[in-house]
Protein backbone atom coordinates (compact mmCIF):
# COMPACT_ATOMS: atom_id res chain seq x y z
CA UNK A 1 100.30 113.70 135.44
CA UNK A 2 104.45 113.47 135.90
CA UNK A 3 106.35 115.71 137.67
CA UNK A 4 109.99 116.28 138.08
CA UNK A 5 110.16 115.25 142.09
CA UNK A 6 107.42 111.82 141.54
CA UNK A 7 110.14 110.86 138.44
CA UNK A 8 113.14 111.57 140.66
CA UNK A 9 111.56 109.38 143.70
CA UNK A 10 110.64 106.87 140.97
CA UNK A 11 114.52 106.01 140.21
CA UNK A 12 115.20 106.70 143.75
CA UNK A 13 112.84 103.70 144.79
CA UNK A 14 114.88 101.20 143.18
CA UNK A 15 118.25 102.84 144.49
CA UNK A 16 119.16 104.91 141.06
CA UNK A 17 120.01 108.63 140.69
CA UNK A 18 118.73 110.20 137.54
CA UNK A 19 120.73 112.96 135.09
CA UNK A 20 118.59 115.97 134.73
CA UNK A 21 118.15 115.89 131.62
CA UNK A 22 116.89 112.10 131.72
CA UNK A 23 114.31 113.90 133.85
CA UNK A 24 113.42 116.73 131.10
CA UNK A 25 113.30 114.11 128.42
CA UNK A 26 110.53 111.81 130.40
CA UNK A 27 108.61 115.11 130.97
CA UNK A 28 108.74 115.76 127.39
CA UNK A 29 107.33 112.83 126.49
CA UNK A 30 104.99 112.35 128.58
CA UNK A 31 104.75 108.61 128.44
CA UNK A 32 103.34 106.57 131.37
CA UNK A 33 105.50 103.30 131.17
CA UNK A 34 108.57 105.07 130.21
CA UNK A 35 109.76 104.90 133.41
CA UNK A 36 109.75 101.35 133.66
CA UNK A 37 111.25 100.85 130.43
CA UNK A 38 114.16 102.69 131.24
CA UNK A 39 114.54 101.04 134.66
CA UNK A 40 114.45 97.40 132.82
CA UNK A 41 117.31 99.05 130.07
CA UNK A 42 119.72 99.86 132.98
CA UNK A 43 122.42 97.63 134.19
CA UNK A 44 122.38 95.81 137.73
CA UNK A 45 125.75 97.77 138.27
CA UNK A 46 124.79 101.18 137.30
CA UNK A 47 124.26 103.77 139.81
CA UNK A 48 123.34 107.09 137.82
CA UNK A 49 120.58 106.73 134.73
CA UNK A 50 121.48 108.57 131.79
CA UNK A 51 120.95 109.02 127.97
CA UNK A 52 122.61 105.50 127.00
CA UNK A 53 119.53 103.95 129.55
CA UNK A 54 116.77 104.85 127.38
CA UNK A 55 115.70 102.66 124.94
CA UNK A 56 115.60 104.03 121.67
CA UNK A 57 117.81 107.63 122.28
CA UNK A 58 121.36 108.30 121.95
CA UNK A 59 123.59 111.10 124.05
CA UNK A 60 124.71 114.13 121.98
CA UNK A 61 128.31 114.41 121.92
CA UNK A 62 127.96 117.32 124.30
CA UNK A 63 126.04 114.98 126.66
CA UNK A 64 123.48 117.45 127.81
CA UNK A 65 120.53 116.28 125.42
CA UNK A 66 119.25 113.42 123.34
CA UNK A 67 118.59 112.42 120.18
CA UNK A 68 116.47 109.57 118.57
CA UNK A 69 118.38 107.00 117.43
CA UNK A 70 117.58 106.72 113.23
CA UNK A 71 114.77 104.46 112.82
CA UNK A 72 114.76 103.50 108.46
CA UNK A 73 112.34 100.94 106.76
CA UNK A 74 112.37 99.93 103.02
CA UNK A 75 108.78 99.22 102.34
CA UNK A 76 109.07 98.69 98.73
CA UNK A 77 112.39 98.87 96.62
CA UNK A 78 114.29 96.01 98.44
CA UNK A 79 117.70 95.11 96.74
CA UNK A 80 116.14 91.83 94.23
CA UNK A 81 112.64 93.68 93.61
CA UNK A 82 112.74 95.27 90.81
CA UNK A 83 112.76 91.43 88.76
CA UNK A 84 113.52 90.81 84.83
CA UNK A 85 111.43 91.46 81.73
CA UNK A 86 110.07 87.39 80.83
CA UNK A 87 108.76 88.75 77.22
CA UNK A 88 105.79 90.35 75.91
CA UNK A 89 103.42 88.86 78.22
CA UNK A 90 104.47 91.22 81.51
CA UNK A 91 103.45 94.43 79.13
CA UNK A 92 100.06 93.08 79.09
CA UNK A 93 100.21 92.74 82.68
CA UNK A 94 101.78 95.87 83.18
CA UNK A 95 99.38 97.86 81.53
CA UNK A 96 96.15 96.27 83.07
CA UNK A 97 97.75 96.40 86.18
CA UNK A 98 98.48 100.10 85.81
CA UNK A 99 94.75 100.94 84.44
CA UNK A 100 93.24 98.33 87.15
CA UNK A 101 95.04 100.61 90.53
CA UNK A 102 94.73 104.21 88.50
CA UNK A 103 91.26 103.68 87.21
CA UNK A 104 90.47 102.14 90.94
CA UNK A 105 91.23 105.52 92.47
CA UNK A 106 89.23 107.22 90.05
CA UNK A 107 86.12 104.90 90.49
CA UNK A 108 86.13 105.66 93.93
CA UNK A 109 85.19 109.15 93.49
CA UNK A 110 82.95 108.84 90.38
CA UNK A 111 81.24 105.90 89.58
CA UNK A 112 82.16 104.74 85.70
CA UNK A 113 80.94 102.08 83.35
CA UNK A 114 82.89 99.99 80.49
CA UNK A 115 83.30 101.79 76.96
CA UNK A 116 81.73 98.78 75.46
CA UNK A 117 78.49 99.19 77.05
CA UNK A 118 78.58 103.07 76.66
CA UNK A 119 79.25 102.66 72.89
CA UNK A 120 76.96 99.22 72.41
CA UNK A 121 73.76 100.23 73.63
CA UNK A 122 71.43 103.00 72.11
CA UNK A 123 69.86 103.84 75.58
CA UNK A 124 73.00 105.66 76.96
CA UNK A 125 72.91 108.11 73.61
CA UNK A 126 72.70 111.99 74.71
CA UNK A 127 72.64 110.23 78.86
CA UNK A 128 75.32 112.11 81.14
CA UNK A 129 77.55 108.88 82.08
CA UNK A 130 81.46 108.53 83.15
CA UNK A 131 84.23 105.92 81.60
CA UNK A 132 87.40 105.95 82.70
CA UNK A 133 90.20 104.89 80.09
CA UNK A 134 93.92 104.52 79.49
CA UNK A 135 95.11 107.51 77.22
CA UNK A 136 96.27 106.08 73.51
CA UNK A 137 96.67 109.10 71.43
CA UNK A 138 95.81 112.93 72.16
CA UNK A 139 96.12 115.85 69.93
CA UNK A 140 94.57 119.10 68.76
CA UNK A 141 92.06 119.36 66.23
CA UNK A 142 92.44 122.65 63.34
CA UNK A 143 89.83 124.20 65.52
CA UNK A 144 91.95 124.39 68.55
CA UNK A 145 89.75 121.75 70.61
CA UNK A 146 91.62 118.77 72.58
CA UNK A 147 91.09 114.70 71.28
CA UNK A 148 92.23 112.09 73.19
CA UNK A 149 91.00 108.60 72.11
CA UNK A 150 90.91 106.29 75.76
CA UNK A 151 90.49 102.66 76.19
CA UNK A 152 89.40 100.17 78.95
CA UNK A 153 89.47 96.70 78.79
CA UNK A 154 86.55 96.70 77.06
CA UNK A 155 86.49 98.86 73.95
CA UNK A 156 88.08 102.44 72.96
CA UNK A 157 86.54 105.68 72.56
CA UNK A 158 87.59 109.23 71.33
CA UNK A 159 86.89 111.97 73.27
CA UNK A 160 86.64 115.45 72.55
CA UNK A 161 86.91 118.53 75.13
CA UNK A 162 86.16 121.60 73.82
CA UNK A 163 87.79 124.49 74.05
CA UNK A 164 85.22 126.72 75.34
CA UNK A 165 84.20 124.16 78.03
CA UNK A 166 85.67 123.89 81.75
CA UNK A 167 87.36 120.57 81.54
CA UNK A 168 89.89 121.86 78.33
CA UNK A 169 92.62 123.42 80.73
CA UNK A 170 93.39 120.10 82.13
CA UNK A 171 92.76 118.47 78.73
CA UNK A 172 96.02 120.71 77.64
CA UNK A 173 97.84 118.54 79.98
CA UNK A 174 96.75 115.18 78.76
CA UNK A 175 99.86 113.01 78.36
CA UNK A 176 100.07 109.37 76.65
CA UNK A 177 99.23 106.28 79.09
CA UNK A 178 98.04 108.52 81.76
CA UNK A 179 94.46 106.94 83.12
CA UNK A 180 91.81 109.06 83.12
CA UNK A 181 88.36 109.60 83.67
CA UNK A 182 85.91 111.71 81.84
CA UNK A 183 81.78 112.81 82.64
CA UNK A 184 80.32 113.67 79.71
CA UNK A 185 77.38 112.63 76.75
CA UNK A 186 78.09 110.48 73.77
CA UNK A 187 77.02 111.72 70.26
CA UNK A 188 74.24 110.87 68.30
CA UNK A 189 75.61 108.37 66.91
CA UNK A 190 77.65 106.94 69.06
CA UNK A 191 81.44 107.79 67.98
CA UNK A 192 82.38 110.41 70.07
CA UNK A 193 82.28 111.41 73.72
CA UNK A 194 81.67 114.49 74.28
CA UNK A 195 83.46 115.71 77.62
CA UNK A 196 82.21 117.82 80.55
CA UNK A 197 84.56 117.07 83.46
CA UNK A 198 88.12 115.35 83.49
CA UNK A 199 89.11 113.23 86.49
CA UNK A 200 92.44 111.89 87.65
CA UNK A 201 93.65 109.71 90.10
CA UNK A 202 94.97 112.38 92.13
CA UNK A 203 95.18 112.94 95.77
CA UNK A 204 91.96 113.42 97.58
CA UNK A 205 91.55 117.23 99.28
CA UNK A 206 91.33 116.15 102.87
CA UNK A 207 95.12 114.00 102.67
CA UNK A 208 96.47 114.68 105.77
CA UNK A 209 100.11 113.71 105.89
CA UNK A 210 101.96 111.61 109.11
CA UNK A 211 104.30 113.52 110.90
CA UNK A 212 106.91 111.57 113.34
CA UNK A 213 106.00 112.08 116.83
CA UNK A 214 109.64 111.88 117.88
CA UNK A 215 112.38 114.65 117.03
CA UNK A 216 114.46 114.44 113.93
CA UNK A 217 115.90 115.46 110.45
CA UNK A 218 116.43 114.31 107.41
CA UNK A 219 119.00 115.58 105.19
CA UNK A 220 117.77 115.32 101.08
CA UNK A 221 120.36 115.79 97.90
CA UNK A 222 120.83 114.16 94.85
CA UNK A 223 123.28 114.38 91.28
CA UNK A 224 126.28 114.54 93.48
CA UNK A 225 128.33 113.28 90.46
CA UNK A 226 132.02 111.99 91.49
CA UNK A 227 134.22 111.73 88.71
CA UNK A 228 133.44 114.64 86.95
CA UNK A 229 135.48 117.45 86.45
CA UNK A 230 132.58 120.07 87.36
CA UNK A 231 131.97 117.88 90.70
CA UNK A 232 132.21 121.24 93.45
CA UNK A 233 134.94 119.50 95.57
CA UNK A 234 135.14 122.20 98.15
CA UNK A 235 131.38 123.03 98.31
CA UNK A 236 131.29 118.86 99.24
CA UNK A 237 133.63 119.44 101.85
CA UNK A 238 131.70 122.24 103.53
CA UNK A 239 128.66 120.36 103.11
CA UNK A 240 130.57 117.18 105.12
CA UNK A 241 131.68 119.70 107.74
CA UNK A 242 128.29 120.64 108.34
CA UNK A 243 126.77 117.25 108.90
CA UNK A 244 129.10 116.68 111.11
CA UNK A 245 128.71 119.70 112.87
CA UNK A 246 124.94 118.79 113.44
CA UNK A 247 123.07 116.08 114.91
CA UNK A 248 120.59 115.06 111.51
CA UNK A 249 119.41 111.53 111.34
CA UNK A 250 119.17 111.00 107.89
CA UNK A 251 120.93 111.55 104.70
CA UNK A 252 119.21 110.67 101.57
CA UNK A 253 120.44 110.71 98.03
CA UNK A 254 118.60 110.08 95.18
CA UNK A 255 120.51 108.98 92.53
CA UNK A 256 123.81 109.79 89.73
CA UNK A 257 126.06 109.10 92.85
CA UNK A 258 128.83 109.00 89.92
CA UNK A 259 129.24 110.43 86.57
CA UNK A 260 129.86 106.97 85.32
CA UNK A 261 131.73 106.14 82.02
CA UNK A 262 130.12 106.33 78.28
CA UNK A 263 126.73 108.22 79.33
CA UNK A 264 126.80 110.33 76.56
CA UNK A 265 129.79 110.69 73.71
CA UNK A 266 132.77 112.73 74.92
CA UNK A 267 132.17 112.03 78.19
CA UNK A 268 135.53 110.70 78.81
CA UNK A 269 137.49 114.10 78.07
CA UNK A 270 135.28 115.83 81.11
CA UNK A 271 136.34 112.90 83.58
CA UNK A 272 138.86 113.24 86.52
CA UNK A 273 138.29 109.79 87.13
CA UNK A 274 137.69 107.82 84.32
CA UNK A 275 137.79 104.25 86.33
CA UNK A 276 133.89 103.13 87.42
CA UNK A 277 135.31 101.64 89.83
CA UNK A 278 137.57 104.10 91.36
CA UNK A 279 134.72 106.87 90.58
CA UNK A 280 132.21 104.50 93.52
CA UNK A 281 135.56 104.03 95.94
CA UNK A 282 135.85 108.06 96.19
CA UNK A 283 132.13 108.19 96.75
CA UNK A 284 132.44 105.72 99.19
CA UNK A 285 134.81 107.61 100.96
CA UNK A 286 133.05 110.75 100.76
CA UNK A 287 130.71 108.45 102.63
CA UNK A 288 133.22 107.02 105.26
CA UNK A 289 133.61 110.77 106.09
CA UNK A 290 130.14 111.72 107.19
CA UNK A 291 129.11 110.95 110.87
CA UNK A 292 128.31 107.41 111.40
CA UNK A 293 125.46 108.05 113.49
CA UNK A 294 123.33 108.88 110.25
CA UNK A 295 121.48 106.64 108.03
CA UNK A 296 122.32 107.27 104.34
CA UNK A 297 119.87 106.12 101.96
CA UNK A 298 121.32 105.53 98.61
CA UNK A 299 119.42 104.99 95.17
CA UNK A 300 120.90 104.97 92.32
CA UNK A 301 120.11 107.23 88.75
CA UNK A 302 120.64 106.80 85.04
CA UNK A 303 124.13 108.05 85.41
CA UNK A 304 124.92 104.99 87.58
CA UNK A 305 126.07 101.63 87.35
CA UNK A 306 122.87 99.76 86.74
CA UNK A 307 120.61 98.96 83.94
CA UNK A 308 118.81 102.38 82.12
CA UNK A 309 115.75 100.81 82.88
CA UNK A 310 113.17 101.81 85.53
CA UNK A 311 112.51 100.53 88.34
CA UNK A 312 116.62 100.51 88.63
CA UNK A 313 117.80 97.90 90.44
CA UNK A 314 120.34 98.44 93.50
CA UNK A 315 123.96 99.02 92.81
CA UNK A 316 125.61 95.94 92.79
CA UNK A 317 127.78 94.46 95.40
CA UNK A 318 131.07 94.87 93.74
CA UNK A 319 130.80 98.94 93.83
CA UNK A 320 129.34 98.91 97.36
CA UNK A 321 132.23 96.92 98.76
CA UNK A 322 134.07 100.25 100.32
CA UNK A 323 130.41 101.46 101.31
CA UNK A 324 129.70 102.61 105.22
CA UNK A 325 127.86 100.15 106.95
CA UNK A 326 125.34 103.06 107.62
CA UNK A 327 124.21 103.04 103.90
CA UNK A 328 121.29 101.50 102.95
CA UNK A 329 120.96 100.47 99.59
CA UNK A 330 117.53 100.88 97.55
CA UNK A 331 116.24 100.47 94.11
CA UNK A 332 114.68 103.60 91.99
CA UNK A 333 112.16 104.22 92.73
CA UNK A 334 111.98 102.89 96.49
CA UNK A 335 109.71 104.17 99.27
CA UNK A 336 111.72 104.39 102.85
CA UNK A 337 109.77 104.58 106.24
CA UNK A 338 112.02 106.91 108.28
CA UNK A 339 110.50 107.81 111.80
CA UNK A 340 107.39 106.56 110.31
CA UNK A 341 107.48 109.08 107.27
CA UNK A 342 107.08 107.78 104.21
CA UNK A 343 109.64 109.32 101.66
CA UNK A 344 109.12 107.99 97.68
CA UNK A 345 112.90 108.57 96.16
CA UNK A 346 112.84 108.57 92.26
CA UNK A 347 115.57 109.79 90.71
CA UNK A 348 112.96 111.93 88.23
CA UNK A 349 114.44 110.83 84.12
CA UNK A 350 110.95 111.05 83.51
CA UNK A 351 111.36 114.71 84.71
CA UNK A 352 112.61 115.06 80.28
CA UNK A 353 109.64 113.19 79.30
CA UNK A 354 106.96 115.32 81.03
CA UNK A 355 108.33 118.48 79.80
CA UNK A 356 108.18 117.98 75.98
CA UNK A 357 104.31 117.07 77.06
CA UNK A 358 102.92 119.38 78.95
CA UNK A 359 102.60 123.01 78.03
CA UNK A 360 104.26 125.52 80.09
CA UNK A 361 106.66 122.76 81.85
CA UNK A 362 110.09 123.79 82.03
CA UNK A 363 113.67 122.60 83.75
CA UNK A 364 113.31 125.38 86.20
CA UNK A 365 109.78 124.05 87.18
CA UNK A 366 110.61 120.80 88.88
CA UNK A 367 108.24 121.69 91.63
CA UNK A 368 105.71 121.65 88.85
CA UNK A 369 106.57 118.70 87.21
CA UNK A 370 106.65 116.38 90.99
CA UNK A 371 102.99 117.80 91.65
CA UNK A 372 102.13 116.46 87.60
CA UNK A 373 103.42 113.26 88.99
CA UNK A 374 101.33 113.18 91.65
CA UNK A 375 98.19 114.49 90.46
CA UNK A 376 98.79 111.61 87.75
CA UNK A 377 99.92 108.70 91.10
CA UNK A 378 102.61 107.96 88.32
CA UNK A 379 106.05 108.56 88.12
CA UNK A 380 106.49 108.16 84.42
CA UNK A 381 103.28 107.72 83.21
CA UNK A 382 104.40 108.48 79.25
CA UNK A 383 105.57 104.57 78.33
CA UNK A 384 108.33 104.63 75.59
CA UNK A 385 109.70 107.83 75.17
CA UNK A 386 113.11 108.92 76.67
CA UNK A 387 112.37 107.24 80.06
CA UNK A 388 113.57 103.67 79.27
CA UNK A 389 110.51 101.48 81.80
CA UNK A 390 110.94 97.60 82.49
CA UNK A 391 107.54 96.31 82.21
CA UNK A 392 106.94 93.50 85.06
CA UNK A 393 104.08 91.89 85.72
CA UNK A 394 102.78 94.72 88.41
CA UNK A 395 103.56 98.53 87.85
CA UNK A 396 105.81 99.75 90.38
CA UNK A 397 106.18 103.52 89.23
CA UNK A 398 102.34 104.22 90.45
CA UNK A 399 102.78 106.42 93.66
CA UNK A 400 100.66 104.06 96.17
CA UNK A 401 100.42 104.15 98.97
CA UNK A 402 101.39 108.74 99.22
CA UNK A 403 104.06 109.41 100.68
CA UNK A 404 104.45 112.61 102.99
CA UNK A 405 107.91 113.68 100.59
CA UNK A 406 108.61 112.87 97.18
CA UNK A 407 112.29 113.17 96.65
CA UNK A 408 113.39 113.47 93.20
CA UNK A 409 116.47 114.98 91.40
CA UNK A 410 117.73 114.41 87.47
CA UNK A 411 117.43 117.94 86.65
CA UNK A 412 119.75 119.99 88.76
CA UNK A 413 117.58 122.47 89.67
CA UNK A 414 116.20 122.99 93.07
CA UNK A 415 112.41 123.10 93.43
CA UNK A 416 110.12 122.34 96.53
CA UNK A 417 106.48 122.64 96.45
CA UNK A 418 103.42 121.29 98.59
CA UNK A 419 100.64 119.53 96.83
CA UNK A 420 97.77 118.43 98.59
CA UNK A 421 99.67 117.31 102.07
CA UNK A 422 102.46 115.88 100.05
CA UNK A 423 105.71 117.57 100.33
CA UNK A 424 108.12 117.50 96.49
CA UNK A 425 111.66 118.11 97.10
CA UNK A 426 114.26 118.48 94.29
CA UNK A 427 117.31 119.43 96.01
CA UNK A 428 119.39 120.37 92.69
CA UNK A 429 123.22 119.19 91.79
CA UNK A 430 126.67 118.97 93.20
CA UNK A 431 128.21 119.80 89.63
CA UNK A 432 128.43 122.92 88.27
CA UNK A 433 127.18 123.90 84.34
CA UNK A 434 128.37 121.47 82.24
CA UNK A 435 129.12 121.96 78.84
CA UNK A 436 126.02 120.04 77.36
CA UNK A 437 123.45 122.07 80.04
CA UNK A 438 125.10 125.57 78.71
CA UNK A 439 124.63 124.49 75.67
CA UNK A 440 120.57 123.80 76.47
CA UNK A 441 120.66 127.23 78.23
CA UNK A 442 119.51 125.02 81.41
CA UNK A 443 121.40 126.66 85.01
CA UNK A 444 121.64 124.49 87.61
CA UNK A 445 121.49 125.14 91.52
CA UNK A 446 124.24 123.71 92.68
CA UNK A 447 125.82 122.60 96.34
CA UNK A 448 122.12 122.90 98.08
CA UNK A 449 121.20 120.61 100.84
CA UNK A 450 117.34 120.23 101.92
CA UNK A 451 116.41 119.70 105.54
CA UNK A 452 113.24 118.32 106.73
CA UNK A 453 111.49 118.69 110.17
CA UNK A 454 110.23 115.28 110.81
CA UNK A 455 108.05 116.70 113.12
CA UNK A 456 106.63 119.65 111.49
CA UNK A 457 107.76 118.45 107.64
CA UNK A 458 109.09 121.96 106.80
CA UNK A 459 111.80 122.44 104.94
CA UNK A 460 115.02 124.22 104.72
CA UNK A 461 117.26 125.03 102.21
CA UNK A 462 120.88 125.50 102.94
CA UNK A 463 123.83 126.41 100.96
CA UNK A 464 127.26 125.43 100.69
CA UNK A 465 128.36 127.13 97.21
């Protein structure tokens, strides 16, 4: 076991003196080579060890302690990644692929058979059995009983869950192109499927979630908006003065970095910029203005200067240009590795989808609507509705592998839950009402920043209105 005095003779042995705090930090962690590693990192000339000597740590401006030097990995959402549509053929791959992963999950929990062989075969009639389908059509019958007719690769099926019966709360939330599984007994004759127990691909109940074994923050916003005249100017400023007032990590935004020009009609008269390019060159100052010693991970939303399209590509080079060299640029969705936390940004359009399909779901619910997302391990699992999807030949919008945060935005409205391990975090806005949102009656939660413990992955909402 390390002490203060065997550390202090340690350096002394090979003719060093040692900062206190240098001292403190090896205590604190409590690793038996670190020693040595910091006695190869430090210069034939130097005569005192201190922060700069350890590999991986970086002085505080004050001096007197250390911080961990930002550590960011792109797993998936790479600029290039998200691909073009070649034709019709990618949907068909799309949509096996997304029943082949999200019926995989469920099969691993409750063994299923094909819908052909349920439906072929006279032996199974009245026999408890499970299939496991891709949702075509759901609906409500006169009697107030749910219908959803499901399909494998095999055949399709209609199944009915009945309203007095268990499984019909989460049949309320059935959605189109969600996969699904269902335990239940097929009729008499053999054209309906009579439902006992619903199954998702969900997360299991024992998740247990990484947490970094080094110190560190991370800093989550989104819908910061430039360019528009309900951008909160001065509520950005405080914000900026606040970073750099603190030692945080990370910074990560995800998505409508800029109002952007033509989004919707009119859009032009609530502009204070109405130049896309001059709207990314003040958000690339903003940028210039934070402390370089963060990592700010960018991805862009339907309000920026890509295609409408999910997955979103990454901005392209000729907005960037003015850009920090501490930005890294990702796609939307993208899932970043930071201090060995996985964090899945989506910007959340889906978010407008999801509501108009599940009963109860609101704008002020987006805590609600991330843990529908993951319950689901999609991001947009309703294909063709508001939430424009680029069908490639694998879907990227399934949530695998979990992340320990899901970092959305879209909807301007702060909500944070915990699902199963999984952290959601919707940090809100940095624009105030606008005039289409008063006219939806929707009030947003502006200027809020979210701060995450990578340690402990609590968060922490502060304000800057």
């Amino acid at each position: 076991m390390l002490d203060a005095k065997a550390i202090t003779h340690r350096f002394l042995d090979t003719k060093l003196q040692v900062h206190p705090e240098v001292v403190r930090y090896i205590l604190e962690q409590d690793e038996e080579d670190l020693i040595e590693r910091i006695i190869a990192n430090v210069p034939k000339d130097a005569i005192v060890v201190s922060a700069k000597h350890i590999p991986g740590v970086r002085p505080t401006r004050d001096g007197t302690r250390f911080d961990i030097e930002p550590e960011v990995e792109v797993v998936s959402g790479i600029a290039g990644t998200s691909g073009a549509v070649n034709g019709t053929s990618d949907y068909l791959h799309y949509f096996r692929d997304r029943y082949s992963r999200l019926g995989g999950m469920i099969r691993a929990r409750a063994g299923a058979m094909p819908i052909e062989a349920l439906t072929k075969s006279t032996r199974y009639r009245q026999e408890e059995c499970t299939v496991i389908g891709m949702v075509v059509d759901v609906s409500t019958t006169k009697n107030g009983h749910r219908i959803a007719e499901i399909e494998d690769t095999s055949s399709s099926i209609s199944v009915l869950f009945r309203k007095d019966r268990p499984a019909f709360a989460d049949a309320e939330k059935i959605i189109h192109d969600e996969v699904i599984g269902v335990k239940g007994k097929l009729s008499s004759d053999g054209k309906l499927f009579f439902a006992e127990i619903l199954y998702r691909p969900d997360i299991r109940i024992d998740n247990a979630p990484y947490k970094s074994e080094k110190p560190g923050k991370a800093v989550f916003i989104s819908d910061v908006h430039v360019g528009s005249d309900t951008f909160l100017e001065e509520s950005w400023k405080r914000f900026a003065d606040w970073l750099s007032d603190n030692d945080f990590g990370y910074l990560l935004i995800a998505g409508d970095l800029v109002d952007g020009i033509g989004i919707y009609p009119g859009q032009e008269q609530e502009l204070t910029i109405r130049n896309i390019y001059e709207q990314y060159d003040a958000f690339a100052s903003m940028m210039r203005d934070l402390p370089s010693r963060m990592k700010i991970i960018v991805s862009p939303g339907n309000h920026d200067v890509v295609r409408g399209a999910e997955p979103q590509p990454v901005l392209p080079p000729q907005f960037t240009k003015k850009f920090p060299d501490n930005c890294v640029l990702v796609e939307n969705p993208a899932l970043v590795r930071i201090q060995g936390v996985r964090v899945l940004m989506y910007h959340g359009r889906s978010i407008d989808d999801m509501i108009g399909l599940i009963p109860g779901a609101s704008y002020d619910k987006s805590g609600q609507m991330m843990e529908e997302m993951l319950i689901r391990r999609h991001l947009a699992p309703a294909y063709g509705r508001r939430t424009p999807i680029a069908a490639g030949k694998t879907d990227r919008l399934i949530i695998d592998p979990l992340p320990e945060i899901l970092h959305t935005g879209h909807v301007h409205i702060k909500g944070i839950t915990t699902y199963r391990g999984v952290l959601g975090i919707n940090a809100g806005t940095w624009q105030s009402q606008t005039k289409f949102q008063k006219q939806m009656n929707v009030n947003p939660t502006p200027a809020l920043a979210v701060v995450v413990d990578l340690q402990t992955l609590v968060p922490e909402t502060f304000s800057f209105a």
